[in-house]
Protein backbone atom coordinates (compact mmCIF):
# COMPACT_ATOMS: atom_id res chain seq x y z
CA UNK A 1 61.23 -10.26 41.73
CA UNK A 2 61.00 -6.76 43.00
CA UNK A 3 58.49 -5.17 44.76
CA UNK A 4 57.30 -1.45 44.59
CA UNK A 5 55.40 0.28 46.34
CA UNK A 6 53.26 3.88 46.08
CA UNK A 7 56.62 5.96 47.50
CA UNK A 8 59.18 4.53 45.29
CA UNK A 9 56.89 4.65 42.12
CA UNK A 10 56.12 8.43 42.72
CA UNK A 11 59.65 8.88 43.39
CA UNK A 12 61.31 7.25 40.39
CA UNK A 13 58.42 8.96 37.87
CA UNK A 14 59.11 12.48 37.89
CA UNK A 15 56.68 14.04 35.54
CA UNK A 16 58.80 15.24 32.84
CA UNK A 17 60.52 12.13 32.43
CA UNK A 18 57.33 10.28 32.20
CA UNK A 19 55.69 12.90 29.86
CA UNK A 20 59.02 11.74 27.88
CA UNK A 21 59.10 7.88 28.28
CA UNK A 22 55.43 8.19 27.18
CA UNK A 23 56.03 10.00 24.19
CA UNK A 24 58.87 7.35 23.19
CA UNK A 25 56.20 4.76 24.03
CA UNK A 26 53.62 6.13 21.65
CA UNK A 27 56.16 6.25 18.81
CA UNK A 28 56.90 2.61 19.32
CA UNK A 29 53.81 0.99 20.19
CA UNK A 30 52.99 -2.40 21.74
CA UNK A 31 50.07 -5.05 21.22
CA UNK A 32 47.22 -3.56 23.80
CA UNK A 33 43.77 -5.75 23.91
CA UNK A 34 40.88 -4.39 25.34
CA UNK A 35 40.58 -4.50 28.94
CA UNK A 36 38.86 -7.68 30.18
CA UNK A 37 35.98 -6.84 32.44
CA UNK A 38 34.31 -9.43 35.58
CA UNK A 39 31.14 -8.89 37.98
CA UNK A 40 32.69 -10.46 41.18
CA UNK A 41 29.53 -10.81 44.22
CA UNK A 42 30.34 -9.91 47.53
CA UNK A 43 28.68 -11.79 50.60
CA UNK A 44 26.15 -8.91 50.52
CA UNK A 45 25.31 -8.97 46.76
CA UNK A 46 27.19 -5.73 45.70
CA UNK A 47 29.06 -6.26 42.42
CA UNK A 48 32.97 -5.72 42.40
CA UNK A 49 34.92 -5.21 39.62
CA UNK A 50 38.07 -7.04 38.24
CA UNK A 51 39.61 -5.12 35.34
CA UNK A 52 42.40 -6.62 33.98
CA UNK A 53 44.76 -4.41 31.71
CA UNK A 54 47.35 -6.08 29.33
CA UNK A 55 49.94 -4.73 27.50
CA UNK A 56 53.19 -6.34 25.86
CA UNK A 57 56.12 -5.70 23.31
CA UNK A 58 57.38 -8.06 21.07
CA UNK A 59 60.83 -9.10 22.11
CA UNK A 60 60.76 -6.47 25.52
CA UNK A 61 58.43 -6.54 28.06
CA UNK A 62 55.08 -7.35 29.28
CA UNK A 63 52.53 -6.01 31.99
CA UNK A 64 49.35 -6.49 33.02
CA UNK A 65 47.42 -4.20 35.19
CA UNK A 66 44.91 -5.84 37.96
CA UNK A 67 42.10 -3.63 39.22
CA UNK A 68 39.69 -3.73 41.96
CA UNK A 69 36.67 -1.58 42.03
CA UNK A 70 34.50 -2.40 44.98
CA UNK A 71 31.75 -0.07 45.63
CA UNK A 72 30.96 -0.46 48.99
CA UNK A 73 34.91 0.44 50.64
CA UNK A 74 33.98 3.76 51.15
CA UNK A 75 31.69 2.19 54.09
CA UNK A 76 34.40 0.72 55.57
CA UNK A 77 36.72 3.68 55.06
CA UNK A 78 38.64 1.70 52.17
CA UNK A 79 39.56 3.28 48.57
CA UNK A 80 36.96 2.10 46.28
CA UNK A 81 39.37 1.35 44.01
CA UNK A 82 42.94 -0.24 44.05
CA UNK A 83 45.01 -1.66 41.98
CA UNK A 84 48.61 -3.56 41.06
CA UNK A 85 50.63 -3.89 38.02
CA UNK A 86 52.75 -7.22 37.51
CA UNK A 87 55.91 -6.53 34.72
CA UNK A 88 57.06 -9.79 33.09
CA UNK A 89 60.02 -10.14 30.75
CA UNK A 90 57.68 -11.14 27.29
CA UNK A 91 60.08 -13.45 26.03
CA UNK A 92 60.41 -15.85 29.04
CA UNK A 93 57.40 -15.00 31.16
CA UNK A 94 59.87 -14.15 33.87
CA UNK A 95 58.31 -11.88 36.37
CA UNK A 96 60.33 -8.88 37.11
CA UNK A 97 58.33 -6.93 39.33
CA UNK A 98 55.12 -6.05 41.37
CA UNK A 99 54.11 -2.05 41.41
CA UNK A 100 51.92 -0.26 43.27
CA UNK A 101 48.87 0.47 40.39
CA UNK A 102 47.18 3.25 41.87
CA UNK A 103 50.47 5.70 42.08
CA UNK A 104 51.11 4.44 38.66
CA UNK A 105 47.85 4.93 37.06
CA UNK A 106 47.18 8.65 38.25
CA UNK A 107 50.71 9.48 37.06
CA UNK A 108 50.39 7.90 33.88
CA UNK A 109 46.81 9.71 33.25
CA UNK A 110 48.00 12.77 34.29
CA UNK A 111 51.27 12.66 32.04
CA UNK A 112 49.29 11.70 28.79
CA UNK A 113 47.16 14.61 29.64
CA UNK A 114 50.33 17.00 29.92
CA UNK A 115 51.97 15.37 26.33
CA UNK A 116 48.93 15.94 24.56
CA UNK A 117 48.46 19.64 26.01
CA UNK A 118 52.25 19.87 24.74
CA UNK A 119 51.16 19.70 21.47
CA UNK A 120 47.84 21.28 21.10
CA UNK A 121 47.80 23.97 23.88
CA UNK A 122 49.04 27.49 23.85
CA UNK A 123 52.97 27.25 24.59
CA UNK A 124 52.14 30.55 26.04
CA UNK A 125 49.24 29.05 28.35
CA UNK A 126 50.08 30.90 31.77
CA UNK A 127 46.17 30.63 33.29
CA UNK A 128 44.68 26.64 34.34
CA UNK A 129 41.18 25.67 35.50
CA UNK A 130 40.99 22.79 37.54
CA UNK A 131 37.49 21.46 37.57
CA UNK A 132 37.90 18.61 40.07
CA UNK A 133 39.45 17.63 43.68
CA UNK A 134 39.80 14.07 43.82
CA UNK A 135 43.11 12.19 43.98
CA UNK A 136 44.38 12.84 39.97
CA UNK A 137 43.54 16.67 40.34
CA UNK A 138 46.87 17.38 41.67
CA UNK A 139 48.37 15.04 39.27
CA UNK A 140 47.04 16.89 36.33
CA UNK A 141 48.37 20.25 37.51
CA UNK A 142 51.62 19.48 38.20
CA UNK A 143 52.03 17.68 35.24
CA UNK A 144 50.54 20.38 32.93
CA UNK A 145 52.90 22.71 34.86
CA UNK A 146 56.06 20.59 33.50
CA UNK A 147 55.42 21.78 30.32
CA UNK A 148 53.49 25.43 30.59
CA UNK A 149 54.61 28.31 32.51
CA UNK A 150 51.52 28.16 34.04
CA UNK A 151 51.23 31.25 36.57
CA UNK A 152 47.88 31.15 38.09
CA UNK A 153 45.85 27.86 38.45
CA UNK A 154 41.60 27.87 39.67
CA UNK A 155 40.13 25.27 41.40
CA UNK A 156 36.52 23.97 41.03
CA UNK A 157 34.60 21.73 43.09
CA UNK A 158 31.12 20.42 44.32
CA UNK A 159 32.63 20.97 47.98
CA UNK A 160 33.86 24.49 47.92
CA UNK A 161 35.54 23.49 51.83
CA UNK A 162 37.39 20.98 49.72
CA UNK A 163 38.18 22.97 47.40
CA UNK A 164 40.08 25.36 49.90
CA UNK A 165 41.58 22.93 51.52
CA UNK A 166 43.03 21.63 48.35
CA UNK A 167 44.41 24.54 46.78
CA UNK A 168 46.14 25.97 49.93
CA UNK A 169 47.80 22.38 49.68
CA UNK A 170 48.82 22.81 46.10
CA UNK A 171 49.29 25.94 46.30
CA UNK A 172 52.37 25.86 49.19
CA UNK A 173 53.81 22.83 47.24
CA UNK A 174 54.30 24.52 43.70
CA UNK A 175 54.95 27.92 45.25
CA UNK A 176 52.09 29.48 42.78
CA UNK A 177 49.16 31.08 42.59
CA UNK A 178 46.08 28.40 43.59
CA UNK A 179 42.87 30.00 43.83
CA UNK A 180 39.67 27.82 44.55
CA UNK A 181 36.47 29.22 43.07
CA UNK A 182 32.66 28.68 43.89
CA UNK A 183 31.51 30.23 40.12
CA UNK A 184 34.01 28.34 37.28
CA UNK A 185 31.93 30.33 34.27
CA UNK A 186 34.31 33.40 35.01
CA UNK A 187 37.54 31.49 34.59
CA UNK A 188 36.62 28.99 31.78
CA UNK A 189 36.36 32.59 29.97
CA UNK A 190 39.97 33.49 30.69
CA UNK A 191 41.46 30.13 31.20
CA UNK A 192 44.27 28.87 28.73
CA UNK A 193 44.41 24.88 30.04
CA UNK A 194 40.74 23.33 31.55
CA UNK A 195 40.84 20.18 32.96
CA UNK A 196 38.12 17.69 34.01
CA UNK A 197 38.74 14.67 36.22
CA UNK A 198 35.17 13.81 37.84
CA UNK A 199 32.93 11.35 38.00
CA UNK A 200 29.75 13.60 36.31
CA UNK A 201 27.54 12.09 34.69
CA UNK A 202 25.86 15.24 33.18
CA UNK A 203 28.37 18.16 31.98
CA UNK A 204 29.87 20.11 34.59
CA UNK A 205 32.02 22.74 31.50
CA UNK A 206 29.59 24.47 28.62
CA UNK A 207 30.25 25.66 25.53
CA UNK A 208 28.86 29.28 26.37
CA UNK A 209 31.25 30.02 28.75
CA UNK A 210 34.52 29.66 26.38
CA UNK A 211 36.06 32.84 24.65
CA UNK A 212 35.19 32.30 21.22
CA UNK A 213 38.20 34.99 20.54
CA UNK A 214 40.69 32.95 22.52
CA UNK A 215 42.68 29.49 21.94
CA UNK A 216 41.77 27.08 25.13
CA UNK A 217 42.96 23.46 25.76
CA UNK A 218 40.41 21.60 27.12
CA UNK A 219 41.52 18.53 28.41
CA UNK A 220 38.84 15.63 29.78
CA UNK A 221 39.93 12.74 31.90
CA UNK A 222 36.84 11.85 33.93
CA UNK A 223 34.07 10.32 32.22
CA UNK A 224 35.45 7.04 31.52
CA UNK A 225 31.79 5.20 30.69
CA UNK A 226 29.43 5.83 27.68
CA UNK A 227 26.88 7.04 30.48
CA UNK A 228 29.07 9.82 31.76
CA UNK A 229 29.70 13.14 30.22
CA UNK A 230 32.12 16.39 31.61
CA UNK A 231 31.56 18.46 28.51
CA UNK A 232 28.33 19.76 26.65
CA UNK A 233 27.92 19.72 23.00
CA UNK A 234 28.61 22.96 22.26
CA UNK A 235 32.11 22.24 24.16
CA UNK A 236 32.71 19.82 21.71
CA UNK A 237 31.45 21.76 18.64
CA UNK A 238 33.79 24.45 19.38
CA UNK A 239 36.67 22.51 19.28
CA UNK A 240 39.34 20.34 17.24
CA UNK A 241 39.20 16.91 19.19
CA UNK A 242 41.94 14.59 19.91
CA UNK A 243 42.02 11.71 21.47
CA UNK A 244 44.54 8.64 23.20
CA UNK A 245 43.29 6.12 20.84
CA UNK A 246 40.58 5.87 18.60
CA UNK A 247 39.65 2.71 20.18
CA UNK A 248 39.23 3.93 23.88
CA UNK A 249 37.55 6.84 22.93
CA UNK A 250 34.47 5.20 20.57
CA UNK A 251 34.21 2.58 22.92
CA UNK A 252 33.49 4.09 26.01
CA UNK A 253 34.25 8.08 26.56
CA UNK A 254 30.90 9.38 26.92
CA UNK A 255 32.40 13.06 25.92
CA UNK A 256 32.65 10.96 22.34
CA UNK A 257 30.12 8.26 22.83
CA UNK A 258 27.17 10.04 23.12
CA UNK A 259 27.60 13.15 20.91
CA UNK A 260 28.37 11.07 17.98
CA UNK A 261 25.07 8.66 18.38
CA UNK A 262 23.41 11.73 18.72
CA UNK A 263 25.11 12.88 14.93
CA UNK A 264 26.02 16.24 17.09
CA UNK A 265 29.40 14.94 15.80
CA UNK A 266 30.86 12.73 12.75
CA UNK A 267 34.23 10.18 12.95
CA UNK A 268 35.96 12.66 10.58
CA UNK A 269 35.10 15.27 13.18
CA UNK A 270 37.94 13.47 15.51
CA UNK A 271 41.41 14.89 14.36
CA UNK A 272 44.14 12.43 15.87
CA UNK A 273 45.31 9.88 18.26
CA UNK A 274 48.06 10.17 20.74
CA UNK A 275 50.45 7.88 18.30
CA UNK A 276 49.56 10.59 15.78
CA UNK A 277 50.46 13.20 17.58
CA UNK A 278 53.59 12.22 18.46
CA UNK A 279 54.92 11.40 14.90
CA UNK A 280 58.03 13.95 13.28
CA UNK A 281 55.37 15.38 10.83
CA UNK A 282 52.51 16.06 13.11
CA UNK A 283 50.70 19.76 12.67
CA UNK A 284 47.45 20.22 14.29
CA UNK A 285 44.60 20.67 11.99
CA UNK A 286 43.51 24.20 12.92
CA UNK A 287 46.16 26.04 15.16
CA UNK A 288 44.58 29.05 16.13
CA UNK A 289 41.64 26.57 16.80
CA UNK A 290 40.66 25.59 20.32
CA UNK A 291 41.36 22.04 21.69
CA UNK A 292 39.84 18.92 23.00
CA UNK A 293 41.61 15.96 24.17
CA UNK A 294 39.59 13.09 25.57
CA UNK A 295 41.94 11.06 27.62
CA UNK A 296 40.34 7.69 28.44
CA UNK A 297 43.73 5.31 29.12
CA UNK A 298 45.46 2.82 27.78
CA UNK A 299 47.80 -0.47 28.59
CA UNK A 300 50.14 1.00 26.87
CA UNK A 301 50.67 3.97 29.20
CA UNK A 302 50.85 1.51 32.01
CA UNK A 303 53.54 -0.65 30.45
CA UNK A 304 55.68 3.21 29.56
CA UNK A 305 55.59 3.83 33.43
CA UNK A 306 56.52 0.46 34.64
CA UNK A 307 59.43 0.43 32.50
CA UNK A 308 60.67 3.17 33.44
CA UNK A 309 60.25 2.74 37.43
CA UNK A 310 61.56 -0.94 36.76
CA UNK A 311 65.10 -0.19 34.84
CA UNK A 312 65.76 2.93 37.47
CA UNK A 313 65.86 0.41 40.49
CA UNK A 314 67.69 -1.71 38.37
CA UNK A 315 70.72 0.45 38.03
């Protein structure tokens, strides 16, 4: 059985391949549960988190995703959040390999992100607002930037210090223009791509400050709970909305969640899935239209990846 860790991962999953091997994934499909969920007590009564992420094709493979979320590690100068991905032949139960989950997840996210933008964006996109720093920020832009010519990229944060810091760093490594801005209403105006990767819980992008004369991609990956929310309602009023899956998305994006138990929204007001989208014969609904796509994950993403990073070591 091999083992993988964070370098190798990143190294055999170059973004365009993965944008690729996902879009090959989505055609075919795979049998995806929903993730179990499990309240595990520390000795000083904080609740962890065991998520456990399965995913498996009949007659290929199978994989299963383990994660950790433990409050608390950022006291002891830990990652709150870490995770491993076992790949098993699904015939014989045979493990193959162990992967490093967290390199594997943010690539995975941010390549969705970059396949759906692929077909609902503005192939002439050149301008991207980053609203986020954390860890999938830089993900997200370099993946968008595999399939835009994307010239000039903003960057948003609570921590405008962090903010510099992080665009001078992306900045140097894509040899573009990275700009990090205190005041995002400005550049959500002029913007092609937005993206959101936070952990807000109240919305950080408004409706009022898209150009109504424009076609924007607006592309949410934080918000992963019914409680959280990156986008306002007039954001998602002012836009066709796509999602990964249906069944991610009413379950437990609060961008979705909440506007449609409100009745800001209807079902029929979401256009298309991921698997959708991918199909010969796809068109989107309204193409001069702005965009939403609500990325919340799924298994099957994880299995795509793994795959991939598995049969390049195995050449």
């Amino acid at each position: 059985m091999k083992i993988i860790d964070a370098e190798q991962v990143a190294k055999l999953l170059p973004y365009p391949d993965l944008i690729n091997a996902l879009r090959d994934a989505f055609k075919a499909g795979g049998q995806t549960p929903l993730r179990h969920s499990h309240s595990i007590k520390t000795k000083t009564g904080t609740e962890n988190t065991l998520l456990l992420m399965p995913c498996w094709q009949q007659g290929g493979m199978l994989g299963i995703k383990l994660v950790m979320v433990c409050p608390d590690n950022n006291k002891k100068n830990l990652d709150s959040v870490s995770s491993s991905y076992i790949l098993s032949d699904a015939d014989t139960g045979q493990n193959l390999a162990i992967l490093d989950g967290d390199e594997l997840t943010a690539r995975r996210t941010a390549c969705a992100s970059a396949l759906a933008s692929s077909y609902l964006s503005n192939p002439a996109s050149e301008k991207m607002l980053m609203m986020g720093t954390g860890k999938i920020a830089a993900h997200l832009i370099r993946a968008h930037s595999a399939i835009r010519h994307l010239k000039k990229i903003y960057i948003w944060g609570r921590n405008y210090e962090r903010a510099q810091k992080f665009a001078a760093t992306v900045g140097d490594e894509l040899n573009i223009s990275v700009t990090p801005v205190e005041n995002p209403k400005e550049y959500a105006h002029s913007c092609d791509i937005i993206s959101c990767a936070t952990m807000a819980d109240t919305p950080i992008l408004k409706g009022k400050w898209l150009n109504a004369s424009k076609k924007q991609h607006i592309d949410l990956v934080g918000a992963f709970t019914p409680d959280m929310r990156e986008a306002d309602n007039d954001v998602i009023l002012n836009c066709d909305i796509y999602v990964d899956t249906y069944e991610g998305a009413l379950a437990e994006a609060g961008d979705i969640v909440r506007p449609l138990e409100a009745g800001i929204i209807s079902r029929q007001n979401i256009c298309g899935e991921l698997s959708e989208m991918v199909a010969d014969n796809f068109r989107s609904k309204n193409p001069d239209r702005s965009t939403l796509f609500k990325s919340v994950g799924t298994a099957l993403e994880d299995l795509a990846a793994a795959k991939m990073v598995y049969s390049k070591t195995s050449k």
